[in-house]
Protein backbone atom coordinates (compact mmCIF):
# COMPACT_ATOMS: atom_id res chain seq x y z
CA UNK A 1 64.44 84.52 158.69
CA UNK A 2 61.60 85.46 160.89
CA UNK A 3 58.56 83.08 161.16
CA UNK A 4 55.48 84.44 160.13
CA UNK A 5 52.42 83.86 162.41
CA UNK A 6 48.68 83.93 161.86
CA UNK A 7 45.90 85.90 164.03
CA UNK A 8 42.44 86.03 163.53
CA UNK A 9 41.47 89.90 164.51
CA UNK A 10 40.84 89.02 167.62
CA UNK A 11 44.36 87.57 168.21
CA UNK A 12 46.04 90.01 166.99
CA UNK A 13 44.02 92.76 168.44
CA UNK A 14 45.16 91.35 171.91
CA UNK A 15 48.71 91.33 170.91
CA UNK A 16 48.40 95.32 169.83
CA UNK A 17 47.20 95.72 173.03
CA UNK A 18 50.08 93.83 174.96
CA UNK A 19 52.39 95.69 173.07
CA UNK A 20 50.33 99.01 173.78
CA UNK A 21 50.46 98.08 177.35
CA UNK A 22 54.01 97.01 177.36
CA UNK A 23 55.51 100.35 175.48
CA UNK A 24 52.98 102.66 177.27
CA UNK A 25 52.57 102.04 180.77
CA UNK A 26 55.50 99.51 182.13
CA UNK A 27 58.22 101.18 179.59
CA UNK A 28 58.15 104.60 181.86
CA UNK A 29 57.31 102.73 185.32
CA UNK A 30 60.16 101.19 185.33
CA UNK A 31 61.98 104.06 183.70
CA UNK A 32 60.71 105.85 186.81
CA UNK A 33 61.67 103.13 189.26
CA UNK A 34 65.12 103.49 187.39
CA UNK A 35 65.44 107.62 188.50
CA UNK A 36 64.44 106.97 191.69
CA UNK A 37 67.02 104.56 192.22
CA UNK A 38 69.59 106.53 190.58
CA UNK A 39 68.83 109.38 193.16
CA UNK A 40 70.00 106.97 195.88
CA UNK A 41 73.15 107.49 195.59
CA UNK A 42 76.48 105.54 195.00
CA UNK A 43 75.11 103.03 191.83
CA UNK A 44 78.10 100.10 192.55
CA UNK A 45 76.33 99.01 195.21
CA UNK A 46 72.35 100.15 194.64
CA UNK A 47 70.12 96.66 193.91
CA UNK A 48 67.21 98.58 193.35
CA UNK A 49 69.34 100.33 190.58
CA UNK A 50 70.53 96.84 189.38
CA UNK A 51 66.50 94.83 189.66
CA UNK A 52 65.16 97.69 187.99
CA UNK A 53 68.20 97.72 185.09
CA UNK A 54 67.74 94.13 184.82
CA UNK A 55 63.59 94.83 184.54
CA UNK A 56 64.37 97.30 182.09
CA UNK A 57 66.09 94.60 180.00
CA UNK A 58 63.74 92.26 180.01
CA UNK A 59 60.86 94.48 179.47
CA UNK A 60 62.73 95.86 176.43
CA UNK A 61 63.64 92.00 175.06
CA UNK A 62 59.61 91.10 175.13
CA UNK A 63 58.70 94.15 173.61
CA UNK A 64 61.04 93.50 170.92
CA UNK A 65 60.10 90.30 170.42
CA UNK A 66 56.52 91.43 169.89
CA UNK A 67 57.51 93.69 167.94
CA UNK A 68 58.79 90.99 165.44
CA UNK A 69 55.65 88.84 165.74
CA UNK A 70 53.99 91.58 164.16
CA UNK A 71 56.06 92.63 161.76
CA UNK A 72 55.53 89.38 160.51
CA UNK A 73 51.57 88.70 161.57
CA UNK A 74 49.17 87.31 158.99
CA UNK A 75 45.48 88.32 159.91
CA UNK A 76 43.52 85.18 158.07
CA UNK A 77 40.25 86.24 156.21
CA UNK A 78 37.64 83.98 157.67
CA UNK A 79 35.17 85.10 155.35
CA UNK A 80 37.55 82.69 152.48
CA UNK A 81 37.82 79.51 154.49
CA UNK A 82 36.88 76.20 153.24
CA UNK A 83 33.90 74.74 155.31
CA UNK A 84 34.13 71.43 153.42
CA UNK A 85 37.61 69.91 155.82
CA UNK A 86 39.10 71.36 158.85
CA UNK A 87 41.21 74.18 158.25
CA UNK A 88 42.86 76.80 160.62
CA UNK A 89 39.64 78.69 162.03
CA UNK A 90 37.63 75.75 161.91
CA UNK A 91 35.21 74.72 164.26
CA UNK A 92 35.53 70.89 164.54
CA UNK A 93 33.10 68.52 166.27
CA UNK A 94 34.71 65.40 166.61
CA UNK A 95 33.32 61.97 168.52
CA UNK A 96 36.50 60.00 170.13
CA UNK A 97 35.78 56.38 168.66
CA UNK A 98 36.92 54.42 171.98
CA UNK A 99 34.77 56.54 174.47
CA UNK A 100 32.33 57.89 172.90
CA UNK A 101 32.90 61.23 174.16
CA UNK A 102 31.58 64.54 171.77
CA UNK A 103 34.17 67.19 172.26
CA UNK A 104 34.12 70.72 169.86
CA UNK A 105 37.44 72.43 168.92
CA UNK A 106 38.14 75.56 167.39
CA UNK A 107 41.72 74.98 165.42
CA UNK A 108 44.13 78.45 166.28
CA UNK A 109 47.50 79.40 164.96
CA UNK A 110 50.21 77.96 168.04
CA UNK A 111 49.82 81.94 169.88
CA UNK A 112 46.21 81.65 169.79
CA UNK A 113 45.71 77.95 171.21
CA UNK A 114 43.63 77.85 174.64
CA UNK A 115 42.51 74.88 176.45
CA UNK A 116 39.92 76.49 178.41
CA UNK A 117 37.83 77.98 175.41
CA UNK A 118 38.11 74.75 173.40
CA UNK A 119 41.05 76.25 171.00
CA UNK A 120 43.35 73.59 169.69
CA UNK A 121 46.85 74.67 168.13
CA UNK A 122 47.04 73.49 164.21
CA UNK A 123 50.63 72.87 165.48
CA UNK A 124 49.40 70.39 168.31
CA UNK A 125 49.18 66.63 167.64
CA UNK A 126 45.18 66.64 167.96
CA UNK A 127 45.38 69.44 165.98
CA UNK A 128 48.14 68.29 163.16
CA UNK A 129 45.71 64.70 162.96
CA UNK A 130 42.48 66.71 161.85
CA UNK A 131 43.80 69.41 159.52
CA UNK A 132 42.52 68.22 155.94
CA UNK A 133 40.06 66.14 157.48
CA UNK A 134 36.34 66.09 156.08
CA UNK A 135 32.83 65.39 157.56
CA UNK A 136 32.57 61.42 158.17
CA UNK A 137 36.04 60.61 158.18
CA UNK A 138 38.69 59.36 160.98
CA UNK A 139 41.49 60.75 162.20
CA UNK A 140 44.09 58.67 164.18
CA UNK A 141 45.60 60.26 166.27
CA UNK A 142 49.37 59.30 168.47
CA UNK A 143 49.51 61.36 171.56
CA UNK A 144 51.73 60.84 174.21
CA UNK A 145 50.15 58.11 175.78
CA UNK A 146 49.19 56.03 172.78
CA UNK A 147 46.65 56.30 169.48
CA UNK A 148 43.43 58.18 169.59
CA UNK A 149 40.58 57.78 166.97
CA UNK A 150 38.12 60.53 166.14
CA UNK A 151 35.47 60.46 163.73
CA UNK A 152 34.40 63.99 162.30
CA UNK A 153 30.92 65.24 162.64
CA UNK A 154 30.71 68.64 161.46
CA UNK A 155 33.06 71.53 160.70
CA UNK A 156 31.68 74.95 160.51
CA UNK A 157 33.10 78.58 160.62
């Protein structure tokens, strides 16, 4: 049975558009790349032929596999989350009790989850520790290295 997966629109707007990309512009490049190796000549021995078969393959596995992500995408309606704990779309502001340190996380769906703009997987440990959580509480957290506590400050939309 297929896993079903949650976007917000933005998510999943990005994955249309990977899949748009995908079917729409690398689907007939390498189709292309594909004739034009074919018109070489004798195919036994032709590794352009064989790269751009083996491309083809791959290109066709990914878009498949997209394919089935969507199939089975969720698109969450923010407008019905929870503010009162820290749900999927939350925006957390937690204070890490040993440091000190004010950090604010945005918790994603696993596909959405990126470092860089503060967007923590629900599926991550950080992540796992605060779902259900509530203003003023603490989470402990294990990580990899050990047991992290974070006191909640504010969730918000």
């Amino acid at each position: 049975m297929a896993q079903i997966s949650y976007f917000t629109d933005e998510g999943l707007k990005k994955l249309q558009a990977e899949l748009h990309q995908l079917k729409a512009v690398e689907r007939p490049s390498i189709s292309k790349q594909i004739a034009e190796a074919r018109d070489k000549g004798d195919l036994s021995e032709n590794a352009e032929y064989d790269a751009a078969k083996e491309a083809q393959g791959l290109l066709e596995l990914r878009i498949s596999k997209l394919e089935e992500v969507m199939i089975n995408a969720r698109l969450i309606d923010e407008s019905t989350l929870d503010v009162t704990k820290a749900l999927i779309l939350s925006k957390v502001k937690i204070k890490n009790l040993a440091n000190k340190a004010v950090m604010t996380y945005t918790l994603v769906a696993e596909n959405e989850a990126d470092l860089k703009s503060f967007k923590i997987s629900v599926d991550s440990p950080i992540g796992k520790g605060l779902l259900g959580k509530k203003v003023g509480e603490t989470a402990e957290i294990t990580i990899p290295s050990g047991s992290i506590k974070f006191e909640i400050i504010e969730i918000s939309r």
